[in-house]
Protein backbone atom coordinates (compact mmCIF):
# COMPACT_ATOMS: atom_id res chain seq x y z
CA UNK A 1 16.03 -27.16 12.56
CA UNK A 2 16.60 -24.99 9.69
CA UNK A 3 14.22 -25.26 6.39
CA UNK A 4 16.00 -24.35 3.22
CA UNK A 5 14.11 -23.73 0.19
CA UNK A 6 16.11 -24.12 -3.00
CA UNK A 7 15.47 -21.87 -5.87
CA UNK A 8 13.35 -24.12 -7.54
CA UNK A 9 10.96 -24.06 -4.95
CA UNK A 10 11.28 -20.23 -4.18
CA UNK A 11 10.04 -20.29 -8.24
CA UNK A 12 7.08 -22.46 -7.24
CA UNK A 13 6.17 -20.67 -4.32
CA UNK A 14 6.06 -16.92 -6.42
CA UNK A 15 3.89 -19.08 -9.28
CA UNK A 16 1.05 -18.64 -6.98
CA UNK A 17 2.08 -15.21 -5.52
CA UNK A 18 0.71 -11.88 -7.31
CA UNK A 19 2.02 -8.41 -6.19
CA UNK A 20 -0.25 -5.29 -7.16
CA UNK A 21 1.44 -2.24 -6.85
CA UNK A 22 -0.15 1.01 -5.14
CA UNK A 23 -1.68 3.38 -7.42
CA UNK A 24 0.07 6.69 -7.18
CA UNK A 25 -2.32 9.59 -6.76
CA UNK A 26 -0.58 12.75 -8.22
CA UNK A 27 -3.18 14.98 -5.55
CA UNK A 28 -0.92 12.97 -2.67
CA UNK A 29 2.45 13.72 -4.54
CA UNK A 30 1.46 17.34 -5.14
CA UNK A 31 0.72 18.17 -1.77
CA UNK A 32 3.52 16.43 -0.39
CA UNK A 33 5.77 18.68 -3.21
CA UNK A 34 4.35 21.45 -2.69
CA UNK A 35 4.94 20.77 1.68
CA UNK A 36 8.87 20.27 1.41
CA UNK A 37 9.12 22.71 -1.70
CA UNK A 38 7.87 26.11 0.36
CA UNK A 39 10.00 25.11 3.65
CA UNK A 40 13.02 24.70 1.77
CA UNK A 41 12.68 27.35 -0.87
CA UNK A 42 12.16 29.92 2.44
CA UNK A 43 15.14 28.00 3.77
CA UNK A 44 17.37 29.09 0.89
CA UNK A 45 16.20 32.84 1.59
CA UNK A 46 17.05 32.55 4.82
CA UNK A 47 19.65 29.83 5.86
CA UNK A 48 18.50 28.18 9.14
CA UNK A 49 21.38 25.54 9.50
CA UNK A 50 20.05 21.63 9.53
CA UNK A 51 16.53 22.30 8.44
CA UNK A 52 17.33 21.86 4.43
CA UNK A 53 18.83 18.54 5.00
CA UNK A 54 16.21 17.27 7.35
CA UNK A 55 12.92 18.34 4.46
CA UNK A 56 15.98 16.66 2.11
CA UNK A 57 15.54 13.42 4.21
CA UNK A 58 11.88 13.52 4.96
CA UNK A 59 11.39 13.92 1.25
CA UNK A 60 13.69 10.70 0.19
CA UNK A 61 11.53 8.83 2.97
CA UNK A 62 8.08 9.69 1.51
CA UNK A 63 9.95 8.68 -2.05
CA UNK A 64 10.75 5.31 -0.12
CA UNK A 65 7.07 4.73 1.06
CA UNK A 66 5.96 5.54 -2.37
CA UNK A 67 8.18 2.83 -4.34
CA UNK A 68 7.85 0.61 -1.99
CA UNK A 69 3.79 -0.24 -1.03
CA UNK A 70 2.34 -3.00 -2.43
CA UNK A 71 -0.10 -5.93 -1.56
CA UNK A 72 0.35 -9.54 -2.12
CA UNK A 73 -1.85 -12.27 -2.28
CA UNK A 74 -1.36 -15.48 -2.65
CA UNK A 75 -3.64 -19.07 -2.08
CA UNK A 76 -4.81 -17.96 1.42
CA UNK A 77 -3.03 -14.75 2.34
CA UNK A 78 -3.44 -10.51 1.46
CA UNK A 79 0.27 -9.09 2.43
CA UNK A 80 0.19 -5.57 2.45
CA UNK A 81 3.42 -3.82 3.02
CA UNK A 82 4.15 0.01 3.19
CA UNK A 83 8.23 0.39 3.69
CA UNK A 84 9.61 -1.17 6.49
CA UNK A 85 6.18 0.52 8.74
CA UNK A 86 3.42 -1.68 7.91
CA UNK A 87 3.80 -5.47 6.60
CA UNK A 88 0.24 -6.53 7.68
CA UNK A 89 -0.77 -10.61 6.89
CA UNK A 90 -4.93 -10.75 6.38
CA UNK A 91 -6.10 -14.47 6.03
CA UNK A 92 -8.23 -13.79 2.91
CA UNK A 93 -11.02 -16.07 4.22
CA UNK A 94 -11.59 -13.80 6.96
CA UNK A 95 -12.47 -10.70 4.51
CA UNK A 96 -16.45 -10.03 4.74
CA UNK A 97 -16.41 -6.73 2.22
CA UNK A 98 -14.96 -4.37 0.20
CA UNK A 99 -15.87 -0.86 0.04
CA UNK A 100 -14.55 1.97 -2.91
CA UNK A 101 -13.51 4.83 -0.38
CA UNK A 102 -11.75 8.03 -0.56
CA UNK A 103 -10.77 8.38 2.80
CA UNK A 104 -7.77 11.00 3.52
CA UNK A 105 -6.71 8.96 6.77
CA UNK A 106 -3.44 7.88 7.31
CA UNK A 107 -3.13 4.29 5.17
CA UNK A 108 -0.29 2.37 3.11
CA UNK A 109 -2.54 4.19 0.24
CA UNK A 110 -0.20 6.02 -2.36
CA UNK A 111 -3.76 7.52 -3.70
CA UNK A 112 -6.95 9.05 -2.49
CA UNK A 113 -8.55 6.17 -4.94
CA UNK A 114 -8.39 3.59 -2.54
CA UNK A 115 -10.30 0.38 -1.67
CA UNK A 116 -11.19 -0.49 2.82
CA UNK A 117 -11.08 -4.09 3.36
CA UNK A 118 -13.21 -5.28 6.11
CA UNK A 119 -12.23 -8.39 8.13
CA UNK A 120 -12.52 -10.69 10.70
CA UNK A 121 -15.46 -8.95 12.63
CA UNK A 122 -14.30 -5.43 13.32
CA UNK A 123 -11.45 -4.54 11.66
CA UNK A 124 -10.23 -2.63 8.26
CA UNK A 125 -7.46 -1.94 6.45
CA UNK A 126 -7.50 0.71 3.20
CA UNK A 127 -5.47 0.39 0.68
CA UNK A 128 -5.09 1.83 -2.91
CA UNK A 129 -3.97 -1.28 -5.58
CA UNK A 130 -3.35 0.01 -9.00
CA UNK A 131 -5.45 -2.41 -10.63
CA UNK A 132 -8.79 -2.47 -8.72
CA UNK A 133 -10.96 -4.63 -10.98
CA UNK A 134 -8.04 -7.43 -11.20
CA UNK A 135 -7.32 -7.39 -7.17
CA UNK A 136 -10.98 -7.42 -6.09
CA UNK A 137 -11.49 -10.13 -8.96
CA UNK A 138 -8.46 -12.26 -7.60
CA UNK A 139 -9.20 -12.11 -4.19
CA UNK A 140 -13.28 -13.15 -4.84
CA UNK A 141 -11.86 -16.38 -7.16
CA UNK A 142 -9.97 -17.35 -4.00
CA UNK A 143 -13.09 -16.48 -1.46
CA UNK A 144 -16.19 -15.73 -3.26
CA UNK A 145 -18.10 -15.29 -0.03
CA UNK A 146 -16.61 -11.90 -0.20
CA UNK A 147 -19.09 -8.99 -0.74
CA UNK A 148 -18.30 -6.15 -3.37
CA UNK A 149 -19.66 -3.06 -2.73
CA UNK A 150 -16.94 -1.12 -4.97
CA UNK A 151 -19.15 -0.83 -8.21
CA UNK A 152 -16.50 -1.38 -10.25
């Protein structure tokens, strides 16, 4: 059976859904310039053959992941999504704690300002919303059992 949702209730539905954008740290962006610049400025000294055009792609893909993470949260749920990679679904009243981190690992984090989520019993996610102080405050309205250890 199919369910149709007609754009009246799509409407409804995004009423109660906010999406924060990543914060965009310019240290990430600069490193990842200054990574693809040096390859492909030696390239143009001295031609290779494919390896312009595949920095050229790798660069338009970290562009991608860049414009496109972003976390959602709506009456029960945190969506965060990174691309087409990650598009992770945390039931907000299984998050125990949030921490203010700047941890370098690998994250949908477009900046080393970043928040780590701790749910269920052992696991984390870290993430970097643009508006901190709104996110955290959003998610603790809808579960206030959560514990905020950012400072902010």
């Amino acid at each position: 059976m199919l369910f149709y949702m007609s754009d009246v209730d799509v409407a409804i539905a995004q009423l109660f859904m906010v999406r924060y954008k990543s914060k965009i740290g310019w240290i990430l962006v600069s490193v990842m310039v200054l990574m693809l610049v040096s390859p492909i400025y030696l390239m143009m000294e001295y031609p290779v053959g494919v390896g312009p055009i595949i920095l050229l792609l790798t660069f338009l893909f970290i562009i991608y992941i860049f414009l496109f993470t972003y976390y959602e949260v709506d009456d029960s749920v945190l969506r965060v999504k990174s691309g087409f990679l990650i598009n992770r679904s945390i039931q907000i009243n299984t998050i125990t704690k949030i921490e203010a981190t700047n941890n370098p690992i690998s994250a949908p984090a477009t900046s080393l300002d970043r928040l780590e989520i701790f749910y269920n019993t052992y696991e984390s996610i870290i993430i970097s919303p643009k508006e901190k102080r709104g996110f955290i405050a959003h998610l603790k309205q809808l579960n206030p059992d959560i514990k905020d250890k950012t400072g902010l």
